[in-house]
Protein backbone atom coordinates (compact mmCIF):
# COMPACT_ATOMS: atom_id res chain seq x y z
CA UNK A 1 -2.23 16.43 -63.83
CA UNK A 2 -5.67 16.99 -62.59
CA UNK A 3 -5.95 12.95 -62.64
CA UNK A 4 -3.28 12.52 -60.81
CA UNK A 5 -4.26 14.68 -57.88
CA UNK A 6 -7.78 13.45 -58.21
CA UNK A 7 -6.30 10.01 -57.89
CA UNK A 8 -3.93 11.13 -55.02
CA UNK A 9 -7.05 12.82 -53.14
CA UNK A 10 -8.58 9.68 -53.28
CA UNK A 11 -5.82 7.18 -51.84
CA UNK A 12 -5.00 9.61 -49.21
CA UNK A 13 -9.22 9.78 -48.19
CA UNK A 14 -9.03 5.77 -48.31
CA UNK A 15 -5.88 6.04 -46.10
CA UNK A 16 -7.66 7.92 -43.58
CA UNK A 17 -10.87 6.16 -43.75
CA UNK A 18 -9.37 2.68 -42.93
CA UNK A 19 -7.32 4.74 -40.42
CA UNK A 20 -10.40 5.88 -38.91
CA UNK A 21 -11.64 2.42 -38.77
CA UNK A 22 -8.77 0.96 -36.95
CA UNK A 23 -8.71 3.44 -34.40
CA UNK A 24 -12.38 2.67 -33.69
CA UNK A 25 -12.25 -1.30 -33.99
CA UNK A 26 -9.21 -0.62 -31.58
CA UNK A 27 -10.89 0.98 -28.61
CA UNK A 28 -14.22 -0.79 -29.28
CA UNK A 29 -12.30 -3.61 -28.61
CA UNK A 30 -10.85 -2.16 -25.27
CA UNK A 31 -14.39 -1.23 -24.30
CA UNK A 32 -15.98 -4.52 -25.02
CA UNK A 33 -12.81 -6.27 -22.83
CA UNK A 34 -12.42 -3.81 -19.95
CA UNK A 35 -12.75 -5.34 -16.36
CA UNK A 36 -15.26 -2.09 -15.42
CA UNK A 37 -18.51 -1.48 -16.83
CA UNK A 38 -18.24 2.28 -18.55
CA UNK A 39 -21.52 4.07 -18.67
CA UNK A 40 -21.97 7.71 -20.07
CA UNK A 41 -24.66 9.44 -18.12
CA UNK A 42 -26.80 12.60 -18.31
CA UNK A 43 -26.52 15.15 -15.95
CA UNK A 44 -29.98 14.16 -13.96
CA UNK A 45 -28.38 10.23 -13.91
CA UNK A 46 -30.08 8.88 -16.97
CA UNK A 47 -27.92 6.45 -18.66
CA UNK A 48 -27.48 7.28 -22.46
CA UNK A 49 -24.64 4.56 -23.21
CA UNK A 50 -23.08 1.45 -21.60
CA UNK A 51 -20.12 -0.81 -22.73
CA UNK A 52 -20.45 -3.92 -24.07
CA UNK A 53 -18.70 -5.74 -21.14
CA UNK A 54 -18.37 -9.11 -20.86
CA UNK A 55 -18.21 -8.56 -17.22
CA UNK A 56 -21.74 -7.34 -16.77
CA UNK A 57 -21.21 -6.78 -13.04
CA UNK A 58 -25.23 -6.32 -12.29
CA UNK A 59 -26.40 -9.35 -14.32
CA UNK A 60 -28.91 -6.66 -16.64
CA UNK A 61 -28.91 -7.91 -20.06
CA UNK A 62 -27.30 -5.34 -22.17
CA UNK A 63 -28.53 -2.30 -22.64
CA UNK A 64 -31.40 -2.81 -20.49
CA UNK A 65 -31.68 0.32 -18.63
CA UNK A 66 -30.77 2.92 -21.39
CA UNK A 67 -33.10 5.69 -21.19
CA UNK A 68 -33.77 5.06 -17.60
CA UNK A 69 -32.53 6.91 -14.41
CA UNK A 70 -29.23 5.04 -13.42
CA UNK A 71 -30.61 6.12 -9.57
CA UNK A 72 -33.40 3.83 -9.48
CA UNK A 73 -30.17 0.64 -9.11
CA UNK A 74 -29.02 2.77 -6.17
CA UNK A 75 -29.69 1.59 -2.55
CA UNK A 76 -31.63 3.93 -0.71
CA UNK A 77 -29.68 4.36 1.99
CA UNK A 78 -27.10 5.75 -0.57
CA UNK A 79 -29.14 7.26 -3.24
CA UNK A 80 -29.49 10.90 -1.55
CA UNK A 81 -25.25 11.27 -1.62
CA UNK A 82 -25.22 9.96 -4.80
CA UNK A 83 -27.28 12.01 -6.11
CA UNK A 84 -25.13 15.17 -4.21
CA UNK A 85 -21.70 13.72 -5.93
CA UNK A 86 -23.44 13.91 -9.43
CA UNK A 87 -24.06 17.41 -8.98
CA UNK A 88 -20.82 18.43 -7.80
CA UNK A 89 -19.04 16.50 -10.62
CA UNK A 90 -22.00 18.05 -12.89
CA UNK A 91 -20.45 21.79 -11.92
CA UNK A 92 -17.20 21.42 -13.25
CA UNK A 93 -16.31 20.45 -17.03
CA UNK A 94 -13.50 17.42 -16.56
CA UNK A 95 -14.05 17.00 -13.02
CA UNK A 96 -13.55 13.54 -11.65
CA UNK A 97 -14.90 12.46 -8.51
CA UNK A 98 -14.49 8.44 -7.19
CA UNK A 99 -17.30 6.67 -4.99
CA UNK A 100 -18.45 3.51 -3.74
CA UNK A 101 -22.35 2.66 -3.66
CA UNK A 102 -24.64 -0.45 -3.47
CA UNK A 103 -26.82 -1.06 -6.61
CA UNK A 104 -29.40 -3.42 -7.48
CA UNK A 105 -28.20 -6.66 -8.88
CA UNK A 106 -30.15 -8.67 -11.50
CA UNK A 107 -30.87 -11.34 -9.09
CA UNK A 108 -32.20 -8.61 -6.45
CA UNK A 109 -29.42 -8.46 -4.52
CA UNK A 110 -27.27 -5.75 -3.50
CA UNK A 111 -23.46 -5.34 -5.10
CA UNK A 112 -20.79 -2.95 -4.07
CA UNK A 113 -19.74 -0.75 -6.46
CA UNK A 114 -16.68 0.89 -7.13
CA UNK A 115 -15.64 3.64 -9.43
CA UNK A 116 -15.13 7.06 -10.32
CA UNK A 117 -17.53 9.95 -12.46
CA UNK A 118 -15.92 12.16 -14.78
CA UNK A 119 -17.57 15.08 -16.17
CA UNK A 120 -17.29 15.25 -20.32
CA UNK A 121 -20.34 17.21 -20.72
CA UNK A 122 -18.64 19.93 -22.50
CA UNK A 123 -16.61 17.34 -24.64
CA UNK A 124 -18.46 17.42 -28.36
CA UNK A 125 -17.60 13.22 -28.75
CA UNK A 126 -19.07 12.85 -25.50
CA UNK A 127 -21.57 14.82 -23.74
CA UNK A 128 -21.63 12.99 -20.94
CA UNK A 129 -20.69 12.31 -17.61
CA UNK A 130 -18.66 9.00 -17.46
CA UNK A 131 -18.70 6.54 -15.25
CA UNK A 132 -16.40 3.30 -14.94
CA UNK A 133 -17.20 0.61 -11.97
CA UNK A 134 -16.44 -2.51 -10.77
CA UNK A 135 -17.84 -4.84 -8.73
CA UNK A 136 -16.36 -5.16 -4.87
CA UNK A 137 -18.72 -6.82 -2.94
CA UNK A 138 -16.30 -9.65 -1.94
CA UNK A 139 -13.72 -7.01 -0.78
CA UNK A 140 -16.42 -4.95 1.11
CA UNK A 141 -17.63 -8.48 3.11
CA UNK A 142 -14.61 -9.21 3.73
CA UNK A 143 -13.30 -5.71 5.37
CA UNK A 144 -16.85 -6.41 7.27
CA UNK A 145 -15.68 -9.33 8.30
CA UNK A 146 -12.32 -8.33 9.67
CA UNK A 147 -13.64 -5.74 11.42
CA UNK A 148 -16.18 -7.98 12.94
CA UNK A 149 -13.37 -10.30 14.18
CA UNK A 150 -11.29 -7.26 15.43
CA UNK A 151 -13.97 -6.23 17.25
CA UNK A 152 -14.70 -9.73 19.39
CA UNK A 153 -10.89 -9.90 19.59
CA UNK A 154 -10.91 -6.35 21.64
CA UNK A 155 -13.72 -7.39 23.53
CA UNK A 156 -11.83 -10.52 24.27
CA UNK A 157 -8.70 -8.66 25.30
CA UNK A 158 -10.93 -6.58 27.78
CA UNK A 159 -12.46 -9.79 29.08
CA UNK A 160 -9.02 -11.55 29.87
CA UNK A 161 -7.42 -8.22 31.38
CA UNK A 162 -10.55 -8.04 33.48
CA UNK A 163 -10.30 -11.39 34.36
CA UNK A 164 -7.29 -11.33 35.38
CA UNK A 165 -7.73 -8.56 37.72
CA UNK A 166 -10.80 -10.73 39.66
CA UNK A 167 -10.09 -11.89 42.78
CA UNK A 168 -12.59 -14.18 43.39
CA UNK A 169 -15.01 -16.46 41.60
CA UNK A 170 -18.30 -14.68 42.12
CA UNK A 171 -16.16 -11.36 40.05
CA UNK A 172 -15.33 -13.75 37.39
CA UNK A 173 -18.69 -15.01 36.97
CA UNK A 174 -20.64 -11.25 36.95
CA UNK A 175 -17.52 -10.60 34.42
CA UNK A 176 -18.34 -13.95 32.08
CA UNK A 177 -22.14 -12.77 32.63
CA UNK A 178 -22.06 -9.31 31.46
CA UNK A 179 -19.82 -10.05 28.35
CA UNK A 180 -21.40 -12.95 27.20
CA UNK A 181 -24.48 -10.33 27.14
């Protein structure tokens, strides 16, 4: 009898181990595939972890900046409110919070990114805040550009109702003048 349950012990601990093992092949596979970068932070920015993405949306090799202050990729002009959204998402266990920030590309450019922070610094499997971005420069440039053309079309509009309002040719040309300025 004691063999038996011995033996049964020991599928049932095999069972669970390859159980185990699936479940983690499993979501290291959705990490390594994702179409966001997933970084686990600590609570002053330095990055402890980031995924194996294929994506690589800042052109580091992997790994590259573990250890280091995930703050030093952020654009100046940003780095002072994201610093003030880490520490409001560091306040409350499972908070998530969603920004958009330039950071450093590879190549020395600048890249939009998009994503959101959740706090899992009370979660024993994590300790960490998490972050997951993408890469939306192309949107951002091109909301730039639409509001670039909005704006000369409005200034366009103005020009044509003013126009149309001048009564003589000296008026049209001050109008043409001052626009074109």
């Amino acid at each position: 009898l004691a063999i038996i349950i011995n033996f049964w012990d020991i599928t049932e601990r095999k069972q669970s181990e390859e159980t185990l093992r699936k479940s983690e092949r499993r979501f290291r596979a959705l990490i390594a595939n994702s179409l966001e970068e997933i970084s686990l932070v600590d609570s002053d920015g330095t990055l402890k972890y980031e995924s194996p993405s294929s994506q690589q949306p800042l052109g580091y090799p992997p790994n590259s900046f573990v250890g280091n202050n995930l703050f030093d990729l952020i654009h100046p002009d940003d780095r002072a409110a994201a610093l003030q959204l880490l520490e409001q998402v560091v306040k409350r266990p499972g908070n998530t919070e969603e920004a958009v920030y330039r950071l450093r590309h590879h190549d020395g450019s600048w890249r939009w990114m998009e994503g959101t922070l959740t706090n899992l610094l009370d979660e024993p499997a994590v300790q960490a805040v998490v972050l997951n971005y993408r890469d939306v420069t192309a949107r951002k440039q091109a909301e730039e550009e639409i509001k670039n053309s909005n704006e000369e079309l409005s200034m366009l509009f103005v020009l044509s109702h003013s126009l149309a309002e001048a009564d003589n040719l000296e008026d049209i040309l001050d109008l043409v003048n001052r626009h074109a300025v």
